[in-house]
N, C-alpha and C. Protein backbone atom coordinates (compact mmCIF):
# COMPACT_ATOMS: atom_id res chain seq x y z
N UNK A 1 34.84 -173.61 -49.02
CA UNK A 1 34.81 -172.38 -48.23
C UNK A 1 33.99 -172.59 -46.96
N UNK A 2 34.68 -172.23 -46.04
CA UNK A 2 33.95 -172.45 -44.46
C UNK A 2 33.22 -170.89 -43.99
N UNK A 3 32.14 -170.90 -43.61
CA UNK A 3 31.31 -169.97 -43.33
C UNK A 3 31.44 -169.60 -41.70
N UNK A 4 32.58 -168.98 -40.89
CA UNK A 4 32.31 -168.94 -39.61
C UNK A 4 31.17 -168.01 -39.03
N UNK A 5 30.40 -168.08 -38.51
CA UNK A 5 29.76 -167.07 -37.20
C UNK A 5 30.70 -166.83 -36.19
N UNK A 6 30.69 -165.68 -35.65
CA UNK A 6 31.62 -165.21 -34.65
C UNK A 6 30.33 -164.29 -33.90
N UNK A 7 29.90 -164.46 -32.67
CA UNK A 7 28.85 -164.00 -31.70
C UNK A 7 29.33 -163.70 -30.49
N UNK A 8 28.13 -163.24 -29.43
CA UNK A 8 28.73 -163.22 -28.23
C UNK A 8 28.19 -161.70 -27.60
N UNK A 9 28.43 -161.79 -26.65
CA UNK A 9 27.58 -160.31 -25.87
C UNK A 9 28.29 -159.40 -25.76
N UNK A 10 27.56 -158.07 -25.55
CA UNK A 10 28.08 -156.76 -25.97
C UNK A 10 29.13 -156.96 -25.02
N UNK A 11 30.39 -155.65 -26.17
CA UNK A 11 31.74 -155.46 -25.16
C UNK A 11 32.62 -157.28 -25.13
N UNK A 12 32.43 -158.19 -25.77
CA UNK A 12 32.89 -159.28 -25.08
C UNK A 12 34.06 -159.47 -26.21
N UNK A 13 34.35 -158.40 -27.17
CA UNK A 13 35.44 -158.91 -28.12
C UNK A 13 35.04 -159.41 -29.65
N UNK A 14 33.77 -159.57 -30.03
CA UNK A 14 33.40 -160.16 -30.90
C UNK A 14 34.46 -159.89 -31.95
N UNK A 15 34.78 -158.29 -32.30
CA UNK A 15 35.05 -157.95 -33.48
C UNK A 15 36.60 -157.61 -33.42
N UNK A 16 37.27 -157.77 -32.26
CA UNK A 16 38.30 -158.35 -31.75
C UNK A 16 39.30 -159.78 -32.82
N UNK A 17 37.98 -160.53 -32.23
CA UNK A 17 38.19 -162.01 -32.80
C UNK A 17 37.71 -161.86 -34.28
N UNK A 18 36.89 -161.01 -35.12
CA UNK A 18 36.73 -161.46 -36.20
C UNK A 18 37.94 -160.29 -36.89
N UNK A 19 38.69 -159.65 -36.31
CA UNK A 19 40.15 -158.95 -37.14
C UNK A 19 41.19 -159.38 -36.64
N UNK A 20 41.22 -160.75 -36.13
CA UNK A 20 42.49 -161.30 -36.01
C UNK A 20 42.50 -163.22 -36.96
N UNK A 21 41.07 -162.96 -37.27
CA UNK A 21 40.29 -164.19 -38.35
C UNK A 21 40.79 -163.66 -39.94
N UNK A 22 40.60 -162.46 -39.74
CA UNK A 22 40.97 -161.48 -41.38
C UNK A 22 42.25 -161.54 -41.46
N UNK A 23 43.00 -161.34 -40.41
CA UNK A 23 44.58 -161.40 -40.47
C UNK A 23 45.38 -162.69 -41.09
N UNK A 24 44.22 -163.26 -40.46
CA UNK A 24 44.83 -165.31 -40.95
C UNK A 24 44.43 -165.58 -42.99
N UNK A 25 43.42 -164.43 -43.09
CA UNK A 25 43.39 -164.55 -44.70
C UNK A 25 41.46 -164.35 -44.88
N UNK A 26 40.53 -164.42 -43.69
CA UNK A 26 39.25 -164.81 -43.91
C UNK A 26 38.72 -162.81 -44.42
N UNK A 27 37.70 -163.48 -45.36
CA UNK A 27 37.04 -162.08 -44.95
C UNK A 27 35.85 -162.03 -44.33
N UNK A 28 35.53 -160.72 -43.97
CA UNK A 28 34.90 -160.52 -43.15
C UNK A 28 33.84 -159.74 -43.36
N UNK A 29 32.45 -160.20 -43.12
CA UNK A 29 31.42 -159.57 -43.21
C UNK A 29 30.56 -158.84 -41.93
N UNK A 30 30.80 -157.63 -41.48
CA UNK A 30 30.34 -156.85 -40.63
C UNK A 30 28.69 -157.01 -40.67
N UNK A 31 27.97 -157.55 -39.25
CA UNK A 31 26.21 -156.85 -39.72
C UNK A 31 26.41 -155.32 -39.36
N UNK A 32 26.89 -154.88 -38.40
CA UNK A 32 27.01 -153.26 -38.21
C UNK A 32 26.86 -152.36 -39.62
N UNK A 33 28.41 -152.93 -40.22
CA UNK A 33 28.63 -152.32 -41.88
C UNK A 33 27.04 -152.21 -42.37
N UNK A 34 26.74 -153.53 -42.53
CA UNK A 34 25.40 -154.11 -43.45
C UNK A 34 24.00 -152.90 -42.71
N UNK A 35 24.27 -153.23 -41.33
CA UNK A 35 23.09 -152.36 -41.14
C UNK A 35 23.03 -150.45 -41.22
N UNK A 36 24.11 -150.22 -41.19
CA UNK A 36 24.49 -148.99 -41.66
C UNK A 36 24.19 -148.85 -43.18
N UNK A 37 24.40 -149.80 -44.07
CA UNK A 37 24.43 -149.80 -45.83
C UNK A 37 22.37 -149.84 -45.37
N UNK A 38 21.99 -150.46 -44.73
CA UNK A 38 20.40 -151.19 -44.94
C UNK A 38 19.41 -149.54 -45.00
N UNK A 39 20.33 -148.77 -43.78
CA UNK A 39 19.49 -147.68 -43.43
C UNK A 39 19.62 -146.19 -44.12
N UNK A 40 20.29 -146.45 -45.38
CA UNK A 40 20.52 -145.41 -46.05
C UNK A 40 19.39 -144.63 -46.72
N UNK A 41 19.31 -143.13 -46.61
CA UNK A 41 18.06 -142.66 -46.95
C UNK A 41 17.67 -143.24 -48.19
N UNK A 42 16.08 -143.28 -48.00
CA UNK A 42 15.01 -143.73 -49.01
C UNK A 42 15.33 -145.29 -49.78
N UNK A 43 16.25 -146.42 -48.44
CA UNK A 43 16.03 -147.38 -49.25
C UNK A 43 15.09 -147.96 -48.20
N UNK A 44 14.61 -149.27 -48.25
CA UNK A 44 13.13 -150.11 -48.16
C UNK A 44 13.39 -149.76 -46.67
N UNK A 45 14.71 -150.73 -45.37
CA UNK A 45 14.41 -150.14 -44.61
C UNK A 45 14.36 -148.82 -43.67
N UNK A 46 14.92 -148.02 -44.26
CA UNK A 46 14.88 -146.36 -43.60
C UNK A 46 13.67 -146.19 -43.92
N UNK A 47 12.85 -146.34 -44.79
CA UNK A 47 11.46 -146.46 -45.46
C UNK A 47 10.69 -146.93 -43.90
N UNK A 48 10.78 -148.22 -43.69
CA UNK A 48 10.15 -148.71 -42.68
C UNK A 48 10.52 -147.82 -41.56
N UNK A 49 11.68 -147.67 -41.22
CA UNK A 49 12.15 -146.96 -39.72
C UNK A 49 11.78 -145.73 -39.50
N UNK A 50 11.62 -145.33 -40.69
CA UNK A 50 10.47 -143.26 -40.59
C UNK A 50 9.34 -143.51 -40.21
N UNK A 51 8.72 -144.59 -41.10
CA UNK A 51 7.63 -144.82 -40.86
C UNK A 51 7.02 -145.18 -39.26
N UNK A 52 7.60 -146.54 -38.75
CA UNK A 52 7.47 -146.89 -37.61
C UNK A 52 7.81 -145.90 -36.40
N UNK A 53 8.97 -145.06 -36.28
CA UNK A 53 9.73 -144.18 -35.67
C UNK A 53 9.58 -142.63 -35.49
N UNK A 54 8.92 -142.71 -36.84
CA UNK A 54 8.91 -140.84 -37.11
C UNK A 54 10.03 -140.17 -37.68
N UNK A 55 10.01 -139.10 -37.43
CA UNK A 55 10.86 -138.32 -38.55
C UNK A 55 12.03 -137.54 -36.95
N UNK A 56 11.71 -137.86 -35.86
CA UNK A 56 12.03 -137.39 -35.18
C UNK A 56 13.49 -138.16 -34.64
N UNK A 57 13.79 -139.62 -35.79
CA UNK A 57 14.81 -140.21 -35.41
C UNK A 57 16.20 -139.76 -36.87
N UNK A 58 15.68 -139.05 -38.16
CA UNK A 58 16.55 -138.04 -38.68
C UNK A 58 17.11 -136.82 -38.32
N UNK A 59 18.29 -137.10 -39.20
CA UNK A 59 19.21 -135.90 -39.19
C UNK A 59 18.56 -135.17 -40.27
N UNK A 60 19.49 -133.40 -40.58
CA UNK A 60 18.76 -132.61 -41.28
C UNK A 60 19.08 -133.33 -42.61
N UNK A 61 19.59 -133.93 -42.70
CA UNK A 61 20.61 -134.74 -44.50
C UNK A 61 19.57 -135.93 -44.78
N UNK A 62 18.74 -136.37 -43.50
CA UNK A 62 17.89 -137.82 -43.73
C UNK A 62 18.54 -138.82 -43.53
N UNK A 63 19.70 -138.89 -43.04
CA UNK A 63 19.87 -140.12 -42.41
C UNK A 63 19.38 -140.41 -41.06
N UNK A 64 19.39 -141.27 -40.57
CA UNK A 64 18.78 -142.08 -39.36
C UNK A 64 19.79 -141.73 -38.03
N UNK A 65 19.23 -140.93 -37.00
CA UNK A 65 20.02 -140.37 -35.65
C UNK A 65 20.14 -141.75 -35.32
N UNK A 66 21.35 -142.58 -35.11
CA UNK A 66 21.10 -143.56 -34.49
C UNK A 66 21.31 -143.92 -32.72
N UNK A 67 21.97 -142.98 -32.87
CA UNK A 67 22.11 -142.88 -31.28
C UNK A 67 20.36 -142.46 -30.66
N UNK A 68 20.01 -141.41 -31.49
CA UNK A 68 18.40 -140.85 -30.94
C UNK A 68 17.76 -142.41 -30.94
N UNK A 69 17.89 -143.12 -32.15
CA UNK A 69 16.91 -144.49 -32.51
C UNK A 69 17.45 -145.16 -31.36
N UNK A 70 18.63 -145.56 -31.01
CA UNK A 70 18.93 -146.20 -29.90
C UNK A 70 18.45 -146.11 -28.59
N UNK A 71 18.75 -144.88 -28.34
CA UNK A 71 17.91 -144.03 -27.15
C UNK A 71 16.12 -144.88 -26.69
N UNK A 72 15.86 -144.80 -27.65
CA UNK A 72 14.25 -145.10 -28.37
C UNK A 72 13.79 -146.58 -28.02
N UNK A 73 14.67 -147.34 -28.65
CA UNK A 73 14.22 -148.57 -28.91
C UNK A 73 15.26 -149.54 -27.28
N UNK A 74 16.31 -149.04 -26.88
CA UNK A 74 16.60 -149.46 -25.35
C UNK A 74 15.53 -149.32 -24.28
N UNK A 75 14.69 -148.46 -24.21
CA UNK A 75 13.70 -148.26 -23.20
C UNK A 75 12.42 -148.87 -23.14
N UNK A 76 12.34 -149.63 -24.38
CA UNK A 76 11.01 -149.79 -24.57
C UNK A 76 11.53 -151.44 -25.57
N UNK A 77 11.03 -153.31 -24.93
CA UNK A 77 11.31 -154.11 -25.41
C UNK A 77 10.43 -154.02 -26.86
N UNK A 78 8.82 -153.59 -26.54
CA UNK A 78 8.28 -153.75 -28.15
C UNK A 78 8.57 -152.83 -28.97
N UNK A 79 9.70 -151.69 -29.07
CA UNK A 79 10.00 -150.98 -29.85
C UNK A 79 11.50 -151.24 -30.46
N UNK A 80 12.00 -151.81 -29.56
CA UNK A 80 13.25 -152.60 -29.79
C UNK A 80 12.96 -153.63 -30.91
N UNK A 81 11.87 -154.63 -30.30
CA UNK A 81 11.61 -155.96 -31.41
C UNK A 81 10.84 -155.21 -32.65
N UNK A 82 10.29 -153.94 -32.56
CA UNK A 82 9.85 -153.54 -33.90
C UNK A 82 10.69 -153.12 -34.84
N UNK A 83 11.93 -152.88 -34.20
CA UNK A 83 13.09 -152.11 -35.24
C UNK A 83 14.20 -153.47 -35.56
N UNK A 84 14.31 -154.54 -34.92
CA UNK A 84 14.79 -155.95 -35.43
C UNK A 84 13.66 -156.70 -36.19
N UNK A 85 12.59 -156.73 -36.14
CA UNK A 85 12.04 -156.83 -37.19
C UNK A 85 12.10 -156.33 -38.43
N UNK A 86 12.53 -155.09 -38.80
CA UNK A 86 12.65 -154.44 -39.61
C UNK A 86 13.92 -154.63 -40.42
N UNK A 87 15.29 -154.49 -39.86
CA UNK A 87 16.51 -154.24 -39.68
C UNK A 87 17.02 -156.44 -40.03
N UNK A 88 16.67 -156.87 -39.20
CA UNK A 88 17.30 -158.21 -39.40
C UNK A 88 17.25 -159.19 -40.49
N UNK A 89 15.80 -158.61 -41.15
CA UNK A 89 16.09 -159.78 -42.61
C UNK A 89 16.56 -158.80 -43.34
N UNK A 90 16.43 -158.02 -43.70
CA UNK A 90 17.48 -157.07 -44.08
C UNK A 90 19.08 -157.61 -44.33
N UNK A 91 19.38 -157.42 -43.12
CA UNK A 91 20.95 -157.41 -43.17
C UNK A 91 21.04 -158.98 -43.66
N UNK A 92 20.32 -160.01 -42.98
CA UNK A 92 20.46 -161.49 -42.91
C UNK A 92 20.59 -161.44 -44.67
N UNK A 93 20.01 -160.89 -45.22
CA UNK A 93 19.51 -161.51 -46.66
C UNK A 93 20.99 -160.47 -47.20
N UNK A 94 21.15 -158.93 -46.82
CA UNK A 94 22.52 -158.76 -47.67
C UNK A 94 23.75 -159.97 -47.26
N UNK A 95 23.80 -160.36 -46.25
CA UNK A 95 24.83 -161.45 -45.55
C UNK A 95 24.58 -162.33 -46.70
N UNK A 96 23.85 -163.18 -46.62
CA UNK A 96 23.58 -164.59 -47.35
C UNK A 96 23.96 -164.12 -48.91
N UNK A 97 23.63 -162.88 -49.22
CA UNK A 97 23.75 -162.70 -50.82
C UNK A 97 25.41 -162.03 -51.06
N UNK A 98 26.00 -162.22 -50.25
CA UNK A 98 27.52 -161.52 -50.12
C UNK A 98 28.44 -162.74 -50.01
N UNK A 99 27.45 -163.92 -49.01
CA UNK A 99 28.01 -165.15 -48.81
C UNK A 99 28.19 -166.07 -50.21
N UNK A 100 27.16 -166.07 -50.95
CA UNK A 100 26.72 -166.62 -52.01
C UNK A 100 27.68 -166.19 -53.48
N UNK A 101 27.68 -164.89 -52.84
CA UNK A 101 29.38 -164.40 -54.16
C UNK A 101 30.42 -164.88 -54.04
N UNK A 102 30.67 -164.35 -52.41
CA UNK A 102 32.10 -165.46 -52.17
C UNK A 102 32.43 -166.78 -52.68
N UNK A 103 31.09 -167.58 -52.71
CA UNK A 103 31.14 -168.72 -52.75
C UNK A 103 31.80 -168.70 -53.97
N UNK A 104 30.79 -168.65 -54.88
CA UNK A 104 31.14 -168.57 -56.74
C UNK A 104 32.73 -168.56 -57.00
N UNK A 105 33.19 -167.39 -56.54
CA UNK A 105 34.11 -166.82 -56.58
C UNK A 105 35.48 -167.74 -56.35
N UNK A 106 35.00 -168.89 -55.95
CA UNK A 106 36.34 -170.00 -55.42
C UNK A 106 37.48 -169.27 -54.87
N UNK A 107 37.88 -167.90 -54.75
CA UNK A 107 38.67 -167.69 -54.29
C UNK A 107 39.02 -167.40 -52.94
N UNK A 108 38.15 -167.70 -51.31
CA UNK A 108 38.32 -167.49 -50.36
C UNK A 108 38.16 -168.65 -49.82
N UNK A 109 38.93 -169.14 -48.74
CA UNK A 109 38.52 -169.97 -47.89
C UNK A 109 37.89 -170.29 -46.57
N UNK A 110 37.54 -168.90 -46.03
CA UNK A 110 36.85 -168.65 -44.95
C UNK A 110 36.14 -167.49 -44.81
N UNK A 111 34.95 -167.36 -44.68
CA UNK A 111 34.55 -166.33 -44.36
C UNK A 111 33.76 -166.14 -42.90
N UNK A 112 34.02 -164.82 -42.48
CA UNK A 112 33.23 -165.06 -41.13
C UNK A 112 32.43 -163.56 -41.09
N UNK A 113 31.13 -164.01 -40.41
CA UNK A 113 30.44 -163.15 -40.49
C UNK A 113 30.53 -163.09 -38.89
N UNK A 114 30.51 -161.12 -38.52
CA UNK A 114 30.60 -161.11 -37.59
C UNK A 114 28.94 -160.18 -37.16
N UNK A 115 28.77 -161.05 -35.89
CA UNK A 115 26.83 -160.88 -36.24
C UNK A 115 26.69 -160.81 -34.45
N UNK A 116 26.56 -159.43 -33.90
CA UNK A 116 26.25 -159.52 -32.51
C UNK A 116 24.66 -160.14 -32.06
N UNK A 117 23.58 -159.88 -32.92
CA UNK A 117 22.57 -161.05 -32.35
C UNK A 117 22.24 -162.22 -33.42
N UNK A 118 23.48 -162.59 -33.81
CA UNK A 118 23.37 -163.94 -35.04
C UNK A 118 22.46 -164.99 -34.56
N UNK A 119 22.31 -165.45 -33.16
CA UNK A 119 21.34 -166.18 -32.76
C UNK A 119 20.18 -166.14 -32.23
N UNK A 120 20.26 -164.67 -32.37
CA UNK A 120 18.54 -164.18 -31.76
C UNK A 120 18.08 -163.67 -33.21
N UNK A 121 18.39 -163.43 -34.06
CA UNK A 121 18.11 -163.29 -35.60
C UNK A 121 17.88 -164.43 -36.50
N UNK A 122 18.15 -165.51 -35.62
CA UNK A 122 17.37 -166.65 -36.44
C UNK A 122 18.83 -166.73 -37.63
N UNK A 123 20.06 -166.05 -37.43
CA UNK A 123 20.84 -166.36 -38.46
C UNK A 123 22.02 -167.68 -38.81
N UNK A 124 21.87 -168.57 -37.65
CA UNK A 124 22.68 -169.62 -37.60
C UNK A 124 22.88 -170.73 -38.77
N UNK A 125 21.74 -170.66 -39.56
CA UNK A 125 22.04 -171.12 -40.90
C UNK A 125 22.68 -170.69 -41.21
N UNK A 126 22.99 -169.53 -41.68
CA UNK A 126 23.82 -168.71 -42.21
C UNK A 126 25.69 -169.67 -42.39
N UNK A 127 25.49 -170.38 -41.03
CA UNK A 127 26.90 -170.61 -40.81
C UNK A 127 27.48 -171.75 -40.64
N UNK A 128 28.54 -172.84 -41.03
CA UNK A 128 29.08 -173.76 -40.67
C UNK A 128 29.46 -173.94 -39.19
N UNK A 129 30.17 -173.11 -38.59
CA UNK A 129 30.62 -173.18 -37.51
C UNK A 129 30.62 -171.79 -36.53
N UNK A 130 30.35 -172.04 -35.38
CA UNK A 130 29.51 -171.04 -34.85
C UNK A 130 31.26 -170.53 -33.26
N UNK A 131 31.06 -169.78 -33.64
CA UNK A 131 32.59 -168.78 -32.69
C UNK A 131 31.55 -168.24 -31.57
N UNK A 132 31.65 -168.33 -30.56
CA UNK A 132 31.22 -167.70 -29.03
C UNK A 132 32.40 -166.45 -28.64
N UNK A 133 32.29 -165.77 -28.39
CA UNK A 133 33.51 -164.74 -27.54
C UNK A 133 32.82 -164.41 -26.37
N UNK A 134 33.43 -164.62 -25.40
CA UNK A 134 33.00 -164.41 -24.38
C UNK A 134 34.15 -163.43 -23.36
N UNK A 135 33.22 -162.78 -21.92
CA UNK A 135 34.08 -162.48 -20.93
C UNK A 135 33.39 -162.52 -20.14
N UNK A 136 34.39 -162.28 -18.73
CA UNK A 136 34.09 -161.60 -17.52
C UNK A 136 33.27 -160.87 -17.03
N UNK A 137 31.89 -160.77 -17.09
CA UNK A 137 30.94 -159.40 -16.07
C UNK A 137 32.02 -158.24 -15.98
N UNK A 138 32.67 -158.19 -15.02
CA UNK A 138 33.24 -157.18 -14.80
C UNK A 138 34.19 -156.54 -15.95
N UNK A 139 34.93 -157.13 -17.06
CA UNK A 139 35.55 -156.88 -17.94
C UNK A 139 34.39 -156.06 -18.96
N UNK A 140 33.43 -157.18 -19.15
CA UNK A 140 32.62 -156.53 -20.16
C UNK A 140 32.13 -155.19 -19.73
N UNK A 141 31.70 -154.63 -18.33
CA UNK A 141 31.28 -153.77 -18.29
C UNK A 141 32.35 -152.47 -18.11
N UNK A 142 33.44 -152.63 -17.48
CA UNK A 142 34.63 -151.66 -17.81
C UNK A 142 34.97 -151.32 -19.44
N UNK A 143 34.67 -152.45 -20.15
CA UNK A 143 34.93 -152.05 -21.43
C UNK A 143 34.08 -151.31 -22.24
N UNK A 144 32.60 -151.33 -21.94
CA UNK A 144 31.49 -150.57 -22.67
C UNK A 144 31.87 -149.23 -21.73
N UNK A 145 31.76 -149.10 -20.83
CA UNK A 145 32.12 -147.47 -20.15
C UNK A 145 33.02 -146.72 -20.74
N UNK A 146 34.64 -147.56 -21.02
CA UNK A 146 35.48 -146.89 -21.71
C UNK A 146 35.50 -146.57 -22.57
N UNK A 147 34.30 -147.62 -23.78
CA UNK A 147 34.47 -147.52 -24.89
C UNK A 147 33.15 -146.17 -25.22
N UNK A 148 32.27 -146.88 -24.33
CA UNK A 148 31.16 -145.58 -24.89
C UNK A 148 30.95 -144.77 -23.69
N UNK A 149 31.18 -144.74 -22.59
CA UNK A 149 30.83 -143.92 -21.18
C UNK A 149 29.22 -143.94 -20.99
N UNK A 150 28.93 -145.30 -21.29
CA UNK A 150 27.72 -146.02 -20.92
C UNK A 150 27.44 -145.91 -19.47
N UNK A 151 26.35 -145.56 -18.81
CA UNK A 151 26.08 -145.89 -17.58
C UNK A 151 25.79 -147.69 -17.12
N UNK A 152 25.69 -147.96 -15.96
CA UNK A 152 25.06 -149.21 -15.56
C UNK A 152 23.90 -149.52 -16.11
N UNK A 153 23.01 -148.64 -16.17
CA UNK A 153 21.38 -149.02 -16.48
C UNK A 153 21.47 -149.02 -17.89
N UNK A 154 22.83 -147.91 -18.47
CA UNK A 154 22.45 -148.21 -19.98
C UNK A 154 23.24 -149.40 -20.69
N UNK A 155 24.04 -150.43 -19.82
CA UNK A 155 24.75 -151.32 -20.29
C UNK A 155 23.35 -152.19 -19.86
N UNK A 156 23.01 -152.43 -18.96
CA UNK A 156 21.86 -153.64 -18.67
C UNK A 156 20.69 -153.37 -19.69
N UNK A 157 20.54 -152.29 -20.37
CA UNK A 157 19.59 -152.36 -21.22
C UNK A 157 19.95 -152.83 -22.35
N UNK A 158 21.03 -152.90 -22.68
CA UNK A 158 21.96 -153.59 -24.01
C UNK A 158 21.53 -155.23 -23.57
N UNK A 159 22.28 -155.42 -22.40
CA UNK A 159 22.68 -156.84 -22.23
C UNK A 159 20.88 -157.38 -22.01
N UNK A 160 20.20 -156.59 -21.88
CA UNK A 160 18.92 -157.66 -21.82
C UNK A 160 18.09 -157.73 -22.97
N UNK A 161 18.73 -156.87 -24.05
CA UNK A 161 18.22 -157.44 -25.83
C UNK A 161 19.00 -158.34 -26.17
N UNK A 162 19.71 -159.18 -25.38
CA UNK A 162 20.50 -159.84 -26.22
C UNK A 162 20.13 -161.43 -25.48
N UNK A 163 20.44 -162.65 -26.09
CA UNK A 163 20.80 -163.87 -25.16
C UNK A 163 21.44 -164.13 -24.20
N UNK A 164 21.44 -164.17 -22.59
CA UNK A 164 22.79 -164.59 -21.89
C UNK A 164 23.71 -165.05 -22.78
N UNK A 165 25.07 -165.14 -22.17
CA UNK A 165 26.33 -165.41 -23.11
C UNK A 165 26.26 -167.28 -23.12
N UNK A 166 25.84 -167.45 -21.96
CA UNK A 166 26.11 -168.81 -21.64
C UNK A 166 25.27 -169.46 -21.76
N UNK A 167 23.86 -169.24 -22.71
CA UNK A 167 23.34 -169.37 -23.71
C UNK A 167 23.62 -169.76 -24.60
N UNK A 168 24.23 -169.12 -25.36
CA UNK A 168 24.86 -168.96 -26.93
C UNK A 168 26.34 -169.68 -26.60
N UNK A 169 26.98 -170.22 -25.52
CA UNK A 169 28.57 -170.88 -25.53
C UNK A 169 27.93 -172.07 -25.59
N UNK A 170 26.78 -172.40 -25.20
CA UNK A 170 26.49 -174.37 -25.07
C UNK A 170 26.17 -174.66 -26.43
N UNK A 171 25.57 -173.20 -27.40
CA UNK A 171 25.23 -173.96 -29.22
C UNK A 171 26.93 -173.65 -29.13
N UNK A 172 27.91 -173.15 -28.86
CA UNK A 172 29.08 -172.80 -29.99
C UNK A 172 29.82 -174.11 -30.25
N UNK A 173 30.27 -173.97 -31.75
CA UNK A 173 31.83 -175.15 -32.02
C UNK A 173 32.36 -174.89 -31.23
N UNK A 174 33.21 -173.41 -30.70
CA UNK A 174 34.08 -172.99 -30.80
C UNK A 174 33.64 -172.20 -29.38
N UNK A 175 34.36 -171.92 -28.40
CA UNK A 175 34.31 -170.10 -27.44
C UNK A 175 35.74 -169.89 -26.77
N UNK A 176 35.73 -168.38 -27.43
CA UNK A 176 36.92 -167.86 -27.26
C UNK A 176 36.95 -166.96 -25.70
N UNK A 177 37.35 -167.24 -25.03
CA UNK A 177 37.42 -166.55 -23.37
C UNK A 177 38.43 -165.06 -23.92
N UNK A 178 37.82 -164.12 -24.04
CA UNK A 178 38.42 -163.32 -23.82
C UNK A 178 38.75 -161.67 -23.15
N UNK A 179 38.90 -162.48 -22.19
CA UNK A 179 38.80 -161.53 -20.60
C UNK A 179 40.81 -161.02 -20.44
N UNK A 180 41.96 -161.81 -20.66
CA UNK A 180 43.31 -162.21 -20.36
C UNK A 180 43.71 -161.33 -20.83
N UNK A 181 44.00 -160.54 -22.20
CA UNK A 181 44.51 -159.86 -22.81
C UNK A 181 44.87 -160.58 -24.24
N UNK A 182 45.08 -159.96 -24.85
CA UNK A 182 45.32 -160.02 -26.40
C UNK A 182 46.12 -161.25 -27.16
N UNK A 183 46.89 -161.43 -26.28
CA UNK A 183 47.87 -162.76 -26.34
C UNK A 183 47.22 -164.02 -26.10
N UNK A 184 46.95 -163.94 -25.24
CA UNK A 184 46.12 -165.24 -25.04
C UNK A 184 44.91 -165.85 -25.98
N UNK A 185 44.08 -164.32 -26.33
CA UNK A 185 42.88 -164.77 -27.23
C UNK A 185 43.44 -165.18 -28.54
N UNK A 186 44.54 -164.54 -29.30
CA UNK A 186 45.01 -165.01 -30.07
C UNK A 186 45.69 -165.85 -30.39
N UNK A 187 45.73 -166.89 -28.96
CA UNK A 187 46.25 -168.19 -29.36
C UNK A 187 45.25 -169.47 -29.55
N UNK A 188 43.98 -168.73 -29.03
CA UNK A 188 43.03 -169.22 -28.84
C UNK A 188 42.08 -169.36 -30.33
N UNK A 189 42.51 -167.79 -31.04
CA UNK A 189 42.24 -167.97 -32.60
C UNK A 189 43.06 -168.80 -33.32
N UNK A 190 43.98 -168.34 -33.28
CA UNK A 190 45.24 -169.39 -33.85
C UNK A 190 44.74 -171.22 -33.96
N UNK A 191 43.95 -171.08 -32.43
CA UNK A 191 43.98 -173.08 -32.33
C UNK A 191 42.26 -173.50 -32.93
N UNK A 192 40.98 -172.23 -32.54
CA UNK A 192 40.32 -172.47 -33.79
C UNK A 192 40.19 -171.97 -35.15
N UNK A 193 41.09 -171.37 -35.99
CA UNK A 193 41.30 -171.53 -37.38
C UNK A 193 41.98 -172.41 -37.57
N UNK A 194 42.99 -173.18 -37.04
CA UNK A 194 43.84 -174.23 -37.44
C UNK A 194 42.84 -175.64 -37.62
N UNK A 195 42.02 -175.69 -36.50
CA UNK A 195 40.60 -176.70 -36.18
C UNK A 195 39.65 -176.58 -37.34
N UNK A 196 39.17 -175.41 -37.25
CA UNK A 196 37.72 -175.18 -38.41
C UNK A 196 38.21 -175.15 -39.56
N UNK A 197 39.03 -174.06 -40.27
CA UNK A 197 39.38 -174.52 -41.63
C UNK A 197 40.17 -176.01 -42.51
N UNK A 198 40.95 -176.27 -41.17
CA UNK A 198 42.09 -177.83 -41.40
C UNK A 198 40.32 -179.03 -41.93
N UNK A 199 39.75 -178.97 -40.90
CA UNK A 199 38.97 -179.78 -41.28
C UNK A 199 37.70 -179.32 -42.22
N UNK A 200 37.42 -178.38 -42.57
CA UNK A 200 36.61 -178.37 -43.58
C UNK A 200 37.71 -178.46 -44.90
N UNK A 201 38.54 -178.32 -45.19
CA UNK A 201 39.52 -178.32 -46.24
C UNK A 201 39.56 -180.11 -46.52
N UNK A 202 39.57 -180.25 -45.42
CA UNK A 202 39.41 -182.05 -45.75
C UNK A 202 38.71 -182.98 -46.34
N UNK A 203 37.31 -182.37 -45.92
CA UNK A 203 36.13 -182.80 -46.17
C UNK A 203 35.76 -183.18 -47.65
């Protein structure tokens, strides 16, 4: 079983490329999912995030405003790194213990975890082979507007918690350009699943 990472900067397709990886047969492990499951009222970290945050980042039900927490932790870098502190071994450790079933399980041959700061989380163990998605400046930022009606200042506050992209493409096996449209990236998946799994199957 081959363990992909699939990374890459906001808006650039990540999760794009990891549901056209599921299509080929892999499954797929969301950190989003994971960190949504992490922050459920009264487990360890919603525990930490009241604590650190206040009560002023719940809803009336006790779950976690995350848009308010977002709000919060974009404006401010040591409040940002206090809530990835919190939040990242967390998810890292449900990942690894989800990875570790699969394994047992002999029945999958790829799994890919799709992890928007997999390399600023220290999670690259995690993975055999490491997927980049990348784009265009200008693509990426038309696409966070449309997708969330993000301003400029609130996309640059995203993009500066994260690694430059071209950063994270010089560690990748693998980087998928996907700025072209849909066709193209998926030929581009097509030629690394045929690459990463052909040869770990070999091995």
């Amino acid at each position: 079983m081959i363990v992909i990472g699939v990374t890459g900067g906001v808006g650039m397709g990540k999760s794009t490329v990891a549901k056209m990886l599921a299509r080929k047969g892999a499954v797929v492990l969301d950190a989003d999912a994971l960190s949504h499951e992490a922050m459920e009222p009264k487990k360890l970290a919603w525990r930490k995030i009241v604590k650190a945050f206040g009560e002023r980042v719940l809803n009336d039900d006790q779950t976690i405003r995350r848009q308010q927490l977002a709000a919060v932790v974009f404006r401010d870098a040591q409040q940002r790194q206090r809530l990835e502190q919190i939040l990242h071994p967390q998810v890292l450790r449900m990942m690894k213990q989800q990875i570790q079933r699969l394994r047992r399980s002999c029945k999958v041959n790829a799994v890919v975890v799709d992890v928007p700061l997999l390399l600023e989380a220290g999670g690259s163990g995690l993975v055999d082979a490491l997927v980049v998605v990348t784009a265009r400046p200008e693509v990426q930022r038309q696409r966070l507007k449309n997708a969330h009606g993000w301003t400029d200042e609130e996309i640059d506050a995203r993009m500066a918690a994260q690694w430059d992209v071209s950063a994270k493409a010089a560690l990748a096996d693998v980087v998928v350009e996907n700025s072209d449209g849909v066709d193209r990236t998926r030929t581009q998946v097509d030629r690394l699943w045929n690459r990463l799994v052909a040869q770990h199957s070999s091995k």
